[in-house]
Protein backbone atom coordinates (compact mmCIF):
# COMPACT_ATOMS: atom_id res chain seq x y z
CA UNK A 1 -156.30 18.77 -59.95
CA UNK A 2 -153.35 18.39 -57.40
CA UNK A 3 -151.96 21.67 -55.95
CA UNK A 4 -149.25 23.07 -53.43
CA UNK A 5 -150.00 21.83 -49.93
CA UNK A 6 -151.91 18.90 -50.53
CA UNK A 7 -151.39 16.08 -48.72
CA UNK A 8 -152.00 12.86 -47.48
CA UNK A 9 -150.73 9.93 -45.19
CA UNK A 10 -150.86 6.07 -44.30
CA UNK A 11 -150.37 4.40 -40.88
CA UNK A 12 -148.85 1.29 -40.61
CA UNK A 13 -147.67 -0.75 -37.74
CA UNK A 14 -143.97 -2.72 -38.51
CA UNK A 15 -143.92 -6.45 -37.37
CA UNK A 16 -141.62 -9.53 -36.90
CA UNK A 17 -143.59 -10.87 -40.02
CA UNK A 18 -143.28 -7.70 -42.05
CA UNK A 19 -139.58 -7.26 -41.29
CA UNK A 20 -138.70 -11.24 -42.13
CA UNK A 21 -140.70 -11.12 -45.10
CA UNK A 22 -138.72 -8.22 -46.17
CA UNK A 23 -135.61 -9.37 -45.73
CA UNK A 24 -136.42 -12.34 -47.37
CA UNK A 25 -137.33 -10.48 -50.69
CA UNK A 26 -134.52 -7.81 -50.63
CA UNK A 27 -131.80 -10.36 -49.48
CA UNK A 28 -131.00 -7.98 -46.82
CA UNK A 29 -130.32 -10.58 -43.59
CA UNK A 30 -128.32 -8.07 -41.87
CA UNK A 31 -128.78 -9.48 -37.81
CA UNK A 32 -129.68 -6.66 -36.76
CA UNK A 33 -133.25 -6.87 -37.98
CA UNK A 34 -133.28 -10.41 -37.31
CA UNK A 35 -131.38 -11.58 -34.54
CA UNK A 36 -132.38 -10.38 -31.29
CA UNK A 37 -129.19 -11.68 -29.20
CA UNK A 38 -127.49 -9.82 -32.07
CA UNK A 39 -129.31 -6.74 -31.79
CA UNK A 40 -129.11 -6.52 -27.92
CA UNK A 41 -125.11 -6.04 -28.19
CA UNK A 42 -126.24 -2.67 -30.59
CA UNK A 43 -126.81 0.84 -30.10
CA UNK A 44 -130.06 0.02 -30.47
CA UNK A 45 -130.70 -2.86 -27.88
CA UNK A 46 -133.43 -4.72 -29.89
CA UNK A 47 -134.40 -5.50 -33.44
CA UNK A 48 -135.17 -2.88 -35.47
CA UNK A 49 -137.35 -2.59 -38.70
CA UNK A 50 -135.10 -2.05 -42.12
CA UNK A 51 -134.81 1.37 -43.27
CA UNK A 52 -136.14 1.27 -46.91
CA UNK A 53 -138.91 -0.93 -45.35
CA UNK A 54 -139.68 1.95 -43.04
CA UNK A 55 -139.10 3.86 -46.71
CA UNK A 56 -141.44 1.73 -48.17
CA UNK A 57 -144.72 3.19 -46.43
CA UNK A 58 -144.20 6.43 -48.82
CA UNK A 59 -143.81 4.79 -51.82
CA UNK A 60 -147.63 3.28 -51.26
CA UNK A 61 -148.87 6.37 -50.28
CA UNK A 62 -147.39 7.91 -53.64
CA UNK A 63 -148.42 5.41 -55.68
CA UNK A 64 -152.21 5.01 -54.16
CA UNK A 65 -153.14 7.89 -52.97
CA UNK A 66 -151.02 11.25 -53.54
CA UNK A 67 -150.44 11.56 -56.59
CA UNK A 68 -152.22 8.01 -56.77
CA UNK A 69 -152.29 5.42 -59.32
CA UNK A 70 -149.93 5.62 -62.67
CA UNK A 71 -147.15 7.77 -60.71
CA UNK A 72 -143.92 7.43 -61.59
CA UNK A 73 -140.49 7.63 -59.41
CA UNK A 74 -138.24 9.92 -60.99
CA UNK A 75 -136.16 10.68 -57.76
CA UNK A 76 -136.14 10.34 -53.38
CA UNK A 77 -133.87 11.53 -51.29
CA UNK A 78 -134.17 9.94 -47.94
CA UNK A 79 -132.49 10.82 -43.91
CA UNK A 80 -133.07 8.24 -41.71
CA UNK A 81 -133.24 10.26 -38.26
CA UNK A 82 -134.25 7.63 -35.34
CA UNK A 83 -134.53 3.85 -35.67
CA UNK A 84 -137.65 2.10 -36.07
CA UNK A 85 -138.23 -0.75 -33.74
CA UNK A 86 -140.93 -3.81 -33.88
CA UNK A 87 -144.42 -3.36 -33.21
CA UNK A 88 -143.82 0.86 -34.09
CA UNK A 89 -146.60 1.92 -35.67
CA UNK A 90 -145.67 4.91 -38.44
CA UNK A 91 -147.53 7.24 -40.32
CA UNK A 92 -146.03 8.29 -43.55
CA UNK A 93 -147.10 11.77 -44.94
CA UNK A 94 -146.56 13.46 -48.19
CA UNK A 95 -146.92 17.15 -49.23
CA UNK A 96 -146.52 18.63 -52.47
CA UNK A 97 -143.97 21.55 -52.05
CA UNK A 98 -143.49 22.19 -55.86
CA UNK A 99 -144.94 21.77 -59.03
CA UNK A 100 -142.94 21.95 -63.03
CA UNK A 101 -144.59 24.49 -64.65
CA UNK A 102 -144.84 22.65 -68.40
CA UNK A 103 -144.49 18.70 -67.43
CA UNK A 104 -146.08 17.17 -64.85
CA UNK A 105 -143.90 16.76 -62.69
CA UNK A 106 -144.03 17.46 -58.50
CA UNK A 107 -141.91 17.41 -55.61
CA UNK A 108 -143.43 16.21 -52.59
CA UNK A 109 -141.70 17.00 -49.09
CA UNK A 110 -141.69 13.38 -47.08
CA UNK A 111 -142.04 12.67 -43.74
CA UNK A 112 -142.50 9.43 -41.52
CA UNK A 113 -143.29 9.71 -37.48
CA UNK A 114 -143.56 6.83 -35.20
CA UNK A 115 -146.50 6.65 -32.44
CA UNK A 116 -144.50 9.05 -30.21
CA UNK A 117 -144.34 11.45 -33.31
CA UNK A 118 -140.53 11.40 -33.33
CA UNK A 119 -139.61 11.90 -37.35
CA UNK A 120 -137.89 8.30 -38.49
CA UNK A 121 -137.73 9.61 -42.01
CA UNK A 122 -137.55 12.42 -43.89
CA UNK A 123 -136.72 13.69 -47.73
CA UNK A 124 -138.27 14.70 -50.87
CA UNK A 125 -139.72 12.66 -53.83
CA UNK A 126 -140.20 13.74 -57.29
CA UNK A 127 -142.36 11.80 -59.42
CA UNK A 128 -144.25 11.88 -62.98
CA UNK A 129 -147.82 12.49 -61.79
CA UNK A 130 -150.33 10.74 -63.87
CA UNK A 131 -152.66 12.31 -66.56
């Protein structure tokens, strides 16, 4: 039985591979995630990893581990707070903060940090737990 405060995470680390493969399935070929001449003349100097890739990492944790298999997205709000660059290795971590007292239904606080725990991402996700 899930409760208030539980929790759990995954650690992944973002590559070149990861990041191409990505935007060859979402169609997003924006440069700066793929060109590194491109990226250099950025705020952000080099390449950097796609946002909802980064975003991504939470969605396996819901739908693995917390609530686990047969969850269902209902909502997410996400703030991307600090780039993620190639090679960053993140750990995505999800806490239930709230649960609907006649459905089941939770609200998980969501949070991803990058090696240097600096918070990348941040937001809630609600979600149809399974049965």
């Amino acid at each position: 039985m899930i409760k208030i405060g539980d929790n759990a995470s995954m650690t992944k680390t973002f590559t070149d591979e990861d990041v191409r493969k990505f935007a060859a399935i979402s169609g997003d070929s924006n440069p700066v995630h793929l060109d590194e001449d491109y990226a250099a003349q950025t705020q952000f100097k080099k390449r950097i990893a796609h946002g909802m890739l980064t975003a991504g990492l939470i969605s396996a944790v819901l739908g693995t581990i917390l609530p686990g298999e047969g969850s269902i997205y209902l909502g997410q709000t996400i703030n991307f707070r600090a780039p993620v660059y190639l090679d960053d290795t993140i750990t995505a971590t999800v806490t239930i903060i709230k649960l609907h007292e006649k459905k089941p239904i939770v609200t998980l606080e969501t949070v991803c940090k990058n090696q240097n725990d600096v918070v990348v991402l941040d937001g809630e996700a609600v979600l149809l737990a399974p049965q």
